[in-house]
C-alpha atoms as a PDB file:
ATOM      1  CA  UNK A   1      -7.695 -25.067  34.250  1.00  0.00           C
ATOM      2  CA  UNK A   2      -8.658 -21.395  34.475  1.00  0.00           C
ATOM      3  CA  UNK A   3     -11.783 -20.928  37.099  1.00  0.00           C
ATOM      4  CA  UNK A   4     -14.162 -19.636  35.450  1.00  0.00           C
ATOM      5  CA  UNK A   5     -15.990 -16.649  37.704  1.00  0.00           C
ATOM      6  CA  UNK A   6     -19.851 -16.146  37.948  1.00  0.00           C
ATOM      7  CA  UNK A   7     -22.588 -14.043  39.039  1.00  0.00           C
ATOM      8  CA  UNK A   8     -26.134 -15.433  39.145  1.00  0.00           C
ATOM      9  CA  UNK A   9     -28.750 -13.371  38.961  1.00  0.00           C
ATOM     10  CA  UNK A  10     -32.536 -14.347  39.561  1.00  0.00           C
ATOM     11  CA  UNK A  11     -35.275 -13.585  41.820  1.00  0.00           C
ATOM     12  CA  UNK A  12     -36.120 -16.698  42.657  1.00  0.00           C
ATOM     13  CA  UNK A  13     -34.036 -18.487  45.286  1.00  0.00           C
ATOM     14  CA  UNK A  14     -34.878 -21.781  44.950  1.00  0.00           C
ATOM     15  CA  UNK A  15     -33.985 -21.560  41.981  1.00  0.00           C
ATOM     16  CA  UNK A  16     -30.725 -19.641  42.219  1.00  0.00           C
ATOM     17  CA  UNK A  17     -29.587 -21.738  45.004  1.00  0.00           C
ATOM     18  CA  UNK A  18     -29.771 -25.108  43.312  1.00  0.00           C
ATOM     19  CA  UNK A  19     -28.006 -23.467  40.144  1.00  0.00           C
ATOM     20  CA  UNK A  20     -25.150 -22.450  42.497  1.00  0.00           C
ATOM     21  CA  UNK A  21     -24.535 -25.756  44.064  1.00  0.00           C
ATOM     22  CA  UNK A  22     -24.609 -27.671  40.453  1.00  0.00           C
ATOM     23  CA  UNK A  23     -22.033 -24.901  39.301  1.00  0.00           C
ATOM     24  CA  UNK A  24     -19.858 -25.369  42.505  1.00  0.00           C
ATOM     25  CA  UNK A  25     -19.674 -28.920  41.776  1.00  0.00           C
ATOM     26  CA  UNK A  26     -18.059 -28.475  38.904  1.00  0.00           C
ATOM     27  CA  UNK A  27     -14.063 -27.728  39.229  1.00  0.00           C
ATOM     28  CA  UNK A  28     -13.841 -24.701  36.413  1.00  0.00           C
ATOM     29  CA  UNK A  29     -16.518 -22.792  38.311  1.00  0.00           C
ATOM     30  CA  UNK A  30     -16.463 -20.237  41.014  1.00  0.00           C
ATOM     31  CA  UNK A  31     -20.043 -18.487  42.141  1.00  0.00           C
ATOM     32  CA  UNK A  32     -18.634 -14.773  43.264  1.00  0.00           C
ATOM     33  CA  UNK A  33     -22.287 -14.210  44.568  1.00  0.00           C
ATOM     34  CA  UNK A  34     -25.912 -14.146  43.685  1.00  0.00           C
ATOM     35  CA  UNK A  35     -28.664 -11.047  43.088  1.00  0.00           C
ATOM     36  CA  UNK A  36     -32.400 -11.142  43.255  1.00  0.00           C
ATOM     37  CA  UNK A  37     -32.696  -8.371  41.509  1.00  0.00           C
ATOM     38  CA  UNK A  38     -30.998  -5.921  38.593  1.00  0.00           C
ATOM     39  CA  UNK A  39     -30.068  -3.261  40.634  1.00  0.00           C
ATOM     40  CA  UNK A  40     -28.214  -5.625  43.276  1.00  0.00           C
ATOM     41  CA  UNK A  41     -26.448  -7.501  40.402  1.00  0.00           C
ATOM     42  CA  UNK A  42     -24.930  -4.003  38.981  1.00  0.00           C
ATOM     43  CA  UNK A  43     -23.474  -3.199  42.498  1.00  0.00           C
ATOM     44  CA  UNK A  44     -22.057  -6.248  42.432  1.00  0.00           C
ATOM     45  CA  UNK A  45     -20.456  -6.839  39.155  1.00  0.00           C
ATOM     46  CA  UNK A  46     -19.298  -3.642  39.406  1.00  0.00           C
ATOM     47  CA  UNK A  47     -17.619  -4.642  43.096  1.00  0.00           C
ATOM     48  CA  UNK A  48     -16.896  -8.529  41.956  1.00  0.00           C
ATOM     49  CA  UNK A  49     -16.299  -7.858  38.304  1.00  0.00           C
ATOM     50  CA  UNK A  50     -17.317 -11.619  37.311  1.00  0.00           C
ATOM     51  CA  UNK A  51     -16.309 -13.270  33.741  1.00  0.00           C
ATOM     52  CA  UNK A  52     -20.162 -14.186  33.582  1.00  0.00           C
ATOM     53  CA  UNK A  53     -23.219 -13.250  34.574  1.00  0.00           C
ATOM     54  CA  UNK A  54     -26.443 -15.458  33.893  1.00  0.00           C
ATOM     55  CA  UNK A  55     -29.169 -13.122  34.299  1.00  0.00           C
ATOM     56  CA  UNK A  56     -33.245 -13.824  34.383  1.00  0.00           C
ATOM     57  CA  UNK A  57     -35.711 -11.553  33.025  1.00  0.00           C
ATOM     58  CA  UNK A  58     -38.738 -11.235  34.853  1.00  0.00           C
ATOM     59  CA  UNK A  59     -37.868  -9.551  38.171  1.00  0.00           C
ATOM     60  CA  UNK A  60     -38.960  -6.906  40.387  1.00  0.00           C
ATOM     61  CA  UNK A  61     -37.724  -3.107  39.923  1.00  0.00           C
ATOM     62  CA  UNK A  62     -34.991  -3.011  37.328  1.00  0.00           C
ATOM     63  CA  UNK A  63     -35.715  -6.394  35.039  1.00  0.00           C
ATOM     64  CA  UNK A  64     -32.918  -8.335  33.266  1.00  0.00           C
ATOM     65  CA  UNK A  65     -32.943  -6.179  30.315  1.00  0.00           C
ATOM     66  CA  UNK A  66     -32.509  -3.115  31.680  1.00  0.00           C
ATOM     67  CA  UNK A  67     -29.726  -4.661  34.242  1.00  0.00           C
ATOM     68  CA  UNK A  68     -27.834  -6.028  30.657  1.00  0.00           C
ATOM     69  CA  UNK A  69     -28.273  -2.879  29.652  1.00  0.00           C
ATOM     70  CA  UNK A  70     -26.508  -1.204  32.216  1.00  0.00           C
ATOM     71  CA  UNK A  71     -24.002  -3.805  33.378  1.00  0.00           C
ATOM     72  CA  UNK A  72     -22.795  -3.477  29.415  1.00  0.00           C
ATOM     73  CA  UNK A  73     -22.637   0.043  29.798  1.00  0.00           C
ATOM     74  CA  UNK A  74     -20.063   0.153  33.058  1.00  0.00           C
ATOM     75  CA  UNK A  75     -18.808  -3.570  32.406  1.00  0.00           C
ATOM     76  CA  UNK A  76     -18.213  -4.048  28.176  1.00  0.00           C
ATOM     77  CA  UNK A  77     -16.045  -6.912  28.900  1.00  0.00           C
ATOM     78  CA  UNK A  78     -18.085  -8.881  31.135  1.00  0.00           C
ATOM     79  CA  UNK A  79     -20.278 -11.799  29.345  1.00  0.00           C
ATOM     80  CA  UNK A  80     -24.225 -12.158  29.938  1.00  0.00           C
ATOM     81  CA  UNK A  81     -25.897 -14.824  28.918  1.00  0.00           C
ATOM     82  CA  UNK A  82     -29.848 -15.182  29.581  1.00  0.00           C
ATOM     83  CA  UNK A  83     -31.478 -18.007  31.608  1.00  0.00           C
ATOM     84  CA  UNK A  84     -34.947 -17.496  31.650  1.00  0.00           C
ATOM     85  CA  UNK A  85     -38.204 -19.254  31.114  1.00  0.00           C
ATOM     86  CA  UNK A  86     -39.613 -16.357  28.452  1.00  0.00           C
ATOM     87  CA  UNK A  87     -40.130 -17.986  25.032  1.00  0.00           C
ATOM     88  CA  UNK A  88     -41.362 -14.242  23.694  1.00  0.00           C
ATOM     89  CA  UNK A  89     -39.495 -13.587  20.750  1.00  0.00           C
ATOM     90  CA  UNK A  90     -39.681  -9.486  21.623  1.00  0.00           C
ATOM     91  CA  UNK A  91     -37.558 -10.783  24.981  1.00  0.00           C
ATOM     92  CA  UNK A  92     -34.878 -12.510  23.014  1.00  0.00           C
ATOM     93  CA  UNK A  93     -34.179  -9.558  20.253  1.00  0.00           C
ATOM     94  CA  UNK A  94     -34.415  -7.287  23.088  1.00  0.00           C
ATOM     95  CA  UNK A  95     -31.649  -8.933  25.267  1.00  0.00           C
ATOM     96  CA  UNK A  96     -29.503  -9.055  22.036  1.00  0.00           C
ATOM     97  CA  UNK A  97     -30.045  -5.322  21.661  1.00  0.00           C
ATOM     98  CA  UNK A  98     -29.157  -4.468  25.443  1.00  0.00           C
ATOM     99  CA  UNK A  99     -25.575  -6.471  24.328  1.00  0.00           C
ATOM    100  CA  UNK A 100     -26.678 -10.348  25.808  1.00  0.00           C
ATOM    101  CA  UNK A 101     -23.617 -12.925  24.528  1.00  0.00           C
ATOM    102  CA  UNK A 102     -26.000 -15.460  24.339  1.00  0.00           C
ATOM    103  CA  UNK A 103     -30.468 -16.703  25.793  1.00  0.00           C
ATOM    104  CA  UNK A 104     -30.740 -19.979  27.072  1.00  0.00           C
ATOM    105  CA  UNK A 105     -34.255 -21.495  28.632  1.00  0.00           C
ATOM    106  CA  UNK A 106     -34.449 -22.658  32.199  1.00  0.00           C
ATOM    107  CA  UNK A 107     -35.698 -26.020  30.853  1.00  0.00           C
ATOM    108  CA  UNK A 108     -31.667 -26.626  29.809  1.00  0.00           C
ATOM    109  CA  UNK A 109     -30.228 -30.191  30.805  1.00  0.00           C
ATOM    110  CA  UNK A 110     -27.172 -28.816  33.234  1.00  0.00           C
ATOM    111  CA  UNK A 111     -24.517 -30.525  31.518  1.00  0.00           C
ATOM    112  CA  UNK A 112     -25.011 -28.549  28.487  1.00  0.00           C
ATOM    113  CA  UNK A 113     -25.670 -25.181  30.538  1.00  0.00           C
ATOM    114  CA  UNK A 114     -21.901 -26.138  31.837  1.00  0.00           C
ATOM    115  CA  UNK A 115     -21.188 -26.331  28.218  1.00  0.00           C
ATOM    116  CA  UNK A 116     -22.144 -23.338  27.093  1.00  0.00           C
ATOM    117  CA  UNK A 117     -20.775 -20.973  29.522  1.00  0.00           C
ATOM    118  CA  UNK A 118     -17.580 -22.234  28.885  1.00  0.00           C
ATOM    119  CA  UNK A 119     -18.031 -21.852  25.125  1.00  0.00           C
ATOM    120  CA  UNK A 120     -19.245 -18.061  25.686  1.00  0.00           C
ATOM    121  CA  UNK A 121     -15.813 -17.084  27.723  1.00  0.00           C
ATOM    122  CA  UNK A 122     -13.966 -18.084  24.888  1.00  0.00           C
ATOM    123  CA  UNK A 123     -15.852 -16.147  22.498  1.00  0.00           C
ATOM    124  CA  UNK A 124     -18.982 -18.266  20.991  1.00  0.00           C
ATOM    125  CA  UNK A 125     -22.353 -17.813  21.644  1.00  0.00           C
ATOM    126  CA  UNK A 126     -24.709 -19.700  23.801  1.00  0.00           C
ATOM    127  CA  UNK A 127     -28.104 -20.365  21.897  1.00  0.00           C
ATOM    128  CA  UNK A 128     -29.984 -23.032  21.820  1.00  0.00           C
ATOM    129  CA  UNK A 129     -31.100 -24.555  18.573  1.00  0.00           C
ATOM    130  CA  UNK A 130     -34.546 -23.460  19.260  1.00  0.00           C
ATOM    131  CA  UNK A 131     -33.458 -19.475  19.830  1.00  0.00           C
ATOM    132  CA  UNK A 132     -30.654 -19.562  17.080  1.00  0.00           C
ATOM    133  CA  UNK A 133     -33.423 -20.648  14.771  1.00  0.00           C
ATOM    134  CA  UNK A 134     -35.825 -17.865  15.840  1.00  0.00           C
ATOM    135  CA  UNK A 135     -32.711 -14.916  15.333  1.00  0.00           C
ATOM    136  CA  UNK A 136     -32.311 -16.503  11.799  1.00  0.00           C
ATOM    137  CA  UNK A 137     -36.074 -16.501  10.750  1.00  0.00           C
ATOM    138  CA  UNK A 138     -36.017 -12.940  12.183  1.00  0.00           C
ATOM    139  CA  UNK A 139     -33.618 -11.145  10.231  1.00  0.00           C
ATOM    140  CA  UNK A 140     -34.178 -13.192   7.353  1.00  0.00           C
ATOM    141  CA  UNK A 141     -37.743 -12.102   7.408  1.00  0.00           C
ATOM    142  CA  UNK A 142     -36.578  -8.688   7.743  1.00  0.00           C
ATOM    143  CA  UNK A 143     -34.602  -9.157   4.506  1.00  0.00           C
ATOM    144  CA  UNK A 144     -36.826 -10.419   2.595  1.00  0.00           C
ATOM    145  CA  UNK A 145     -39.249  -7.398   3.191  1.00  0.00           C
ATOM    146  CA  UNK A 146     -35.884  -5.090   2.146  1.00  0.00           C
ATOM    147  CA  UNK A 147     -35.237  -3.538   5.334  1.00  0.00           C
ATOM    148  CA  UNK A 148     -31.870  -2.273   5.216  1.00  0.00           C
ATOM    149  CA  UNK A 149     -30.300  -4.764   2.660  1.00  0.00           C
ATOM    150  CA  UNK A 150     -27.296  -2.239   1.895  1.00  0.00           C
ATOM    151  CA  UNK A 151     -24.282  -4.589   2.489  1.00  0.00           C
ATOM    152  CA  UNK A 152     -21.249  -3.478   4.858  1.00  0.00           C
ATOM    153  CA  UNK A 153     -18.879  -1.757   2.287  1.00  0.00           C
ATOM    154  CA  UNK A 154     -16.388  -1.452   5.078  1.00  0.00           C
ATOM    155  CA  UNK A 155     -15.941  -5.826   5.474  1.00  0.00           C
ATOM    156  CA  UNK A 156     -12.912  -7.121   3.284  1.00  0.00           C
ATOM    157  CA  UNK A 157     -13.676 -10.491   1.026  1.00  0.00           C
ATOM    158  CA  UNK A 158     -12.185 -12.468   3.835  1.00  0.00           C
ATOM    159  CA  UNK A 159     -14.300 -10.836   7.165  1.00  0.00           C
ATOM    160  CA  UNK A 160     -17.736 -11.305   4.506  1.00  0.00           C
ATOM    161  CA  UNK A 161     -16.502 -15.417   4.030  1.00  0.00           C
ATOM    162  CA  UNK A 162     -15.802 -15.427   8.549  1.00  0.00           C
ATOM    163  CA  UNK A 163     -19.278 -13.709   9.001  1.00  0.00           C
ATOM    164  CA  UNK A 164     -21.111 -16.049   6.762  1.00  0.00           C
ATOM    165  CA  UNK A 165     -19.517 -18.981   8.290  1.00  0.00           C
ATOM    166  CA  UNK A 166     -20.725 -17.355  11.653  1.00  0.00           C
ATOM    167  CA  UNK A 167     -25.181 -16.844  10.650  1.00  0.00           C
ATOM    168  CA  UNK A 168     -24.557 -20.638  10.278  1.00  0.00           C
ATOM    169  CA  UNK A 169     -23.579 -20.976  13.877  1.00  0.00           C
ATOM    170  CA  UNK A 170     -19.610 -22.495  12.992  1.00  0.00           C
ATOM    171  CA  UNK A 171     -17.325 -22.347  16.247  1.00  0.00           C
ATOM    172  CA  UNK A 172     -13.714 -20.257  15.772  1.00  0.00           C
ATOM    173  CA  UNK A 173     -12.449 -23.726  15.470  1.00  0.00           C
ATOM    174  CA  UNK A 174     -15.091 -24.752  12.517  1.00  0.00           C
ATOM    175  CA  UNK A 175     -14.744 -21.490  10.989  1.00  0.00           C
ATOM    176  CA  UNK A 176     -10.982 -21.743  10.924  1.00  0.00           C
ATOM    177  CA  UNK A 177     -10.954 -25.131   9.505  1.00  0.00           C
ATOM    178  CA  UNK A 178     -13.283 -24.029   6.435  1.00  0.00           C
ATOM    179  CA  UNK A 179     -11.158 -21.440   5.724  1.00  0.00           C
ATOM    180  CA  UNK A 180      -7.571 -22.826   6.272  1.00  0.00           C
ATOM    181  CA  UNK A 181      -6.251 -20.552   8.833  1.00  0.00           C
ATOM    182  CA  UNK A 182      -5.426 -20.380  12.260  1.00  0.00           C
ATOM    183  CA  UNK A 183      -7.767 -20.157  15.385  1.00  0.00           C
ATOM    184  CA  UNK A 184      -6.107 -16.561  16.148  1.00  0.00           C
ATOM    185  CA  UNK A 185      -6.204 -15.189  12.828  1.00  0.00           C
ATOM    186  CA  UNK A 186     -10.213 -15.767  13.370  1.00  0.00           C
ATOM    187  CA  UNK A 187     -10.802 -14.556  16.534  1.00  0.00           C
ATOM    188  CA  UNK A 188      -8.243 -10.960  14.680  1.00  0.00           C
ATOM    189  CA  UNK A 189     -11.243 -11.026  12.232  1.00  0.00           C
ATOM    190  CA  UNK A 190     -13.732 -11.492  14.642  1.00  0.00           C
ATOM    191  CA  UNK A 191     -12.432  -8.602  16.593  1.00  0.00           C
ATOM    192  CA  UNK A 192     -12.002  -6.473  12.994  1.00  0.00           C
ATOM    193  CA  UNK A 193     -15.376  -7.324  12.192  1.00  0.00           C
ATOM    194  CA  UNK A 194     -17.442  -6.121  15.589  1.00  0.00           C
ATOM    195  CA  UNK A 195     -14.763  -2.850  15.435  1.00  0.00           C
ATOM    196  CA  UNK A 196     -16.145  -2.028  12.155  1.00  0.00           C
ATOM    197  CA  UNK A 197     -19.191  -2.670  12.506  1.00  0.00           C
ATOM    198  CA  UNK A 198     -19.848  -1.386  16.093  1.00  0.00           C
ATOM    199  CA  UNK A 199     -21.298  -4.022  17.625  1.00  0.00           C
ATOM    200  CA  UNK A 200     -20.446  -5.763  20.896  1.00  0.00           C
ATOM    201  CA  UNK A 201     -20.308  -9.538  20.155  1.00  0.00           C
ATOM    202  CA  UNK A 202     -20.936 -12.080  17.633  1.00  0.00           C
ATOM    203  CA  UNK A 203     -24.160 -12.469  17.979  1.00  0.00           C
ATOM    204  CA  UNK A 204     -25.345  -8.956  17.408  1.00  0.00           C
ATOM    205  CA  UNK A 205     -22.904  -9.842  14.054  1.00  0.00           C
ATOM    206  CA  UNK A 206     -24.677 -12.863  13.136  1.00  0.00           C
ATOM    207  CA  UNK A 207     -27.657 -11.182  12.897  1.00  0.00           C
ATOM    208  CA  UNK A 208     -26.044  -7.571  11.643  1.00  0.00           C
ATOM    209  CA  UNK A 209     -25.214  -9.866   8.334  1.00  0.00           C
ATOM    210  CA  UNK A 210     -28.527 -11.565   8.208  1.00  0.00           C
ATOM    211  CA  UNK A 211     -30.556  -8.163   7.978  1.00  0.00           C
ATOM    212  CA  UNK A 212     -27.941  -6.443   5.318  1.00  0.00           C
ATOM    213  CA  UNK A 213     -28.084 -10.072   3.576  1.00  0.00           C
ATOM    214  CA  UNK A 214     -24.278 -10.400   3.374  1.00  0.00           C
ATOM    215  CA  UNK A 215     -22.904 -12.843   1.708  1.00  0.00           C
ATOM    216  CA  UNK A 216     -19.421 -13.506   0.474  1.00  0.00           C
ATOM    217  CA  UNK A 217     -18.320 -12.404  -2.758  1.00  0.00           C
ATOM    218  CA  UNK A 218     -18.600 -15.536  -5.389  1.00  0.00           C
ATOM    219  CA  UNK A 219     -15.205 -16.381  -6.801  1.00  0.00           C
ATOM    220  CA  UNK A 220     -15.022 -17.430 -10.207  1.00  0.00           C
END
């Protein structure tokens, strides 16, 4: 079982505290450290260089978005996911803008917290039903007003069928099994997809295809 290393970052250290003992009871997870603030948790990804960071928003000096932000910037790898008790819709889009994996509210049962995170090392994204609804209301908003509905020329037939399969919210696995193929040759269309699109994870695709309306091509 691979271990599973992560930075928590939150002002609050009641809070942060009791988050780090539930993830230390679990045997996949090591807490490298804890921040209270942005600027501490860039010194110390950049020292500790963590698999995942679960970042707040509101907090003094340099807020959660801004730390995102610049943790993305030195650290593309690394995966941030959002735990926070903001409902504001501007909050969410912004975090996916500053390159957030996934937003989760602080009001998530711990079990499927524990979840998550493991989902968003191996490549999925960790919204809640509630969020993932909001994203898709969003850009589907935007498309029906005709922002931007030019598709992406550069997407073959079969990256257009994977990126549909992902606004829905299907795993690798579930995408793979729609389409017949392996789990690899997903994630090598995954990777195709974000490369071509410059964009940082699959969530930023998700909604990428949602404002350009993509859509797969309809076989006859």
């Amino acid at each position: 079982m691979e271990t599973i290393r992560v930075l928590l970052v939150d002002d609050h250290a009641l809070f942060r505290k009791g988050l780090a003992t539930m993830l230390r009871d679990q045997p996949d997870f090591e807490v490298v450290a804890e921040a209270q603030d942005g600027q501490e948790a860039l010194a110390k990804a950049t020292e500790l260089m963590p698999d995942v960071i679960l970042m707040d928003i509101y907090m003094p000096g340099c807020d959660g978005l801004e730390a995102t932000r610049r943790i993305k910037e030195a650290l593309p790898y690394v995966k941030i996911v959002i735990l926070t008790v903001s409902e504001e819709d501007q909050n969410l889009f912004s975090a996916i803008q500053s390159g957030a994996q996934g937003y989760l509210l602080k009001k998530i049962e711990p079990g499927e917290l524990f979840e998550m995170l493991r989902g968003v090392v191996k490549g999925e994204a960790p919204l809640s039903r509630a969020t993932a609804t909001k994203i898709l209301n969003e850009f589907a908003r935007q498309v029906k007003q005709g922002r931007e509905q030019d598709p992406g020329e550069q997407l073959s037939p079969r990256e257009r069928e994977v990126l549909e399969l992902l606004t829905k919210g299907s795993t690798n696995k579930e995408i793979a099994a729609a389409l017949c193929i392996s789990d690899n040759t997903v994630k090598n269309h995954l990777r195709n997809i974000l490369d071509k699109l410059h964009l940082q994870n699959r969530v930023q695709a998700a909604a990428f295809a949602l404002r350009k309306a993509l859509s797969p091509p309809h076989k006859d």
